[in-house]
Every structure is written in C-alpha cells, then in structure tokens.
Protein backbone atom coordinates (compact mmCIF):
# COMPACT_ATOMS: atom_id res chain seq x y z
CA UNK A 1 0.00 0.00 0.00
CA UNK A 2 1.53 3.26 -0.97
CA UNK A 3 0.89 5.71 1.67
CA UNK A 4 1.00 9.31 0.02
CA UNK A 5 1.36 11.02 3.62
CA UNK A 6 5.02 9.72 4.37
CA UNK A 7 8.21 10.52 1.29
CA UNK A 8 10.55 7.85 0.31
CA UNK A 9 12.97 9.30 2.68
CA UNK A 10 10.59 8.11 5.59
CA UNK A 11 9.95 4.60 4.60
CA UNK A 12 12.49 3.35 7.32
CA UNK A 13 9.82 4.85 9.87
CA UNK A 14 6.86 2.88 7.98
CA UNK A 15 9.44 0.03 8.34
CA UNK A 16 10.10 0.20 11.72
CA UNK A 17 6.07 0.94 12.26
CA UNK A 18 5.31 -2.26 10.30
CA UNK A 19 7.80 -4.55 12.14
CA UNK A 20 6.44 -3.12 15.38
CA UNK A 21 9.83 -1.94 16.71
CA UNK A 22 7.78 1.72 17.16
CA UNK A 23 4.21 2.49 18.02
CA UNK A 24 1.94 4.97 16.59
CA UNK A 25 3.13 8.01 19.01
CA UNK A 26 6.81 6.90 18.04
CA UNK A 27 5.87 7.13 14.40
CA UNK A 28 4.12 10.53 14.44
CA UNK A 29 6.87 12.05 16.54
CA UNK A 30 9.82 11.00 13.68
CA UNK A 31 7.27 11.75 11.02
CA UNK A 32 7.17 15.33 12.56
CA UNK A 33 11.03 15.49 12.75
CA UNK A 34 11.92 14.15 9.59
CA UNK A 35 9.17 15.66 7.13
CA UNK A 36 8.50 19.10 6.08
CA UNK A 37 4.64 17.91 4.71
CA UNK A 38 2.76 18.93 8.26
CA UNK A 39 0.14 16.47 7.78
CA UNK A 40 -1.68 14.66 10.58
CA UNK A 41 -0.62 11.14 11.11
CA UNK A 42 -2.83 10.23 14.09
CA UNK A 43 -5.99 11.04 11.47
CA UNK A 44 -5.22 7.61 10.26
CA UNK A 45 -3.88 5.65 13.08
CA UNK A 46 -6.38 3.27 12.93
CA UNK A 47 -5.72 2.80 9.10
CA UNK A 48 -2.06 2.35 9.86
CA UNK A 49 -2.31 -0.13 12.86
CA UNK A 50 -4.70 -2.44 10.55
CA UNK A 51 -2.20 -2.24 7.87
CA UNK A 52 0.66 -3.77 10.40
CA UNK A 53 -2.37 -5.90 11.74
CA UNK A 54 -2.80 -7.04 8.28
CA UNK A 55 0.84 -7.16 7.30
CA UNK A 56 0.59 -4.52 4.52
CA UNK A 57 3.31 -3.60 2.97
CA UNK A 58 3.72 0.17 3.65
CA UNK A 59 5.47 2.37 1.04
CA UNK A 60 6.45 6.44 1.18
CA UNK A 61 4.99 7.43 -1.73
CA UNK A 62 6.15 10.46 -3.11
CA UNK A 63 9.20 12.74 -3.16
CA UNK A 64 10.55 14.82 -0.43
CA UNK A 65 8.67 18.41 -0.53
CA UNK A 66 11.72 19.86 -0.58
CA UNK A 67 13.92 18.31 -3.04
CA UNK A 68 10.07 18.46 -5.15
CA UNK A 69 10.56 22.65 -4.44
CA UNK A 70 13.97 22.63 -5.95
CA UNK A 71 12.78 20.92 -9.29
CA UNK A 72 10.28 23.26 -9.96
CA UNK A 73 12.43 26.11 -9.41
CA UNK A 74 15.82 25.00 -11.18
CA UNK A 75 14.62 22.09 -13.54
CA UNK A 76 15.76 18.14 -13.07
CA UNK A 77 19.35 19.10 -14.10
C-alpha cells in the first residue's frame, strides 16, 4: 500500500512501524522530525495499525517536498 502522507525518505519509519519496533506516538513524533509535509498522522492511526495488523506492505509514496521545491524552481538538471 503506498501511503501518500510519508516521502521515500521516511519509509524506514513505515518500516520500523510495520515490524512493530515503534508504536503509533513513536511514528508521528519521527514523522514530525523528519518531514517538512505537516500532515496529521494520528488522522489515520487506525488505518495504519490495521495495515501492520494485516501485514501490509507500507510504502512512502512520493518525493521529499523539498527536493520536489527545488525541481520546480531550477529544472531536473
């Protein structure tokens, strides 16, 4: 499941969520420390703890916002 909230440089956190090694407070708190998106994790907490439940496969699904911010201003090259 590709989880558009979290970049690729955060799936070690969806990782470490999915193996259980951190809980849902654990994963918010790096989410806030790590990302620059804002959004608000514990809105789908119970989505996320079914997915471990379940054993989904969690993914980061998009590109840092920042590194996203320097393509549009100087280009892919």
């Amino acid at each position: 499941m590709i989880f558009e909230h979290f970049s690729v440089e955060m799936q070690s956190l969806l990782d470490d969520f999915s193996c259980s090694n951190i809980n849902i407070e654990q994963l918010c708190e790096g989410y806030k420390a790590i990302g620059t998106e804002g959004h608000n994790i514990m809105a789908y907490k119970d989505l996320l703890e079914h997915a471990r439940v379940a054993e989904v496969r969690l993914h980061g699904g998009f590109i840092p916002r920042t590194y996203a911010r320097t393509v549009m201003r100087e280009g892919r090259e």
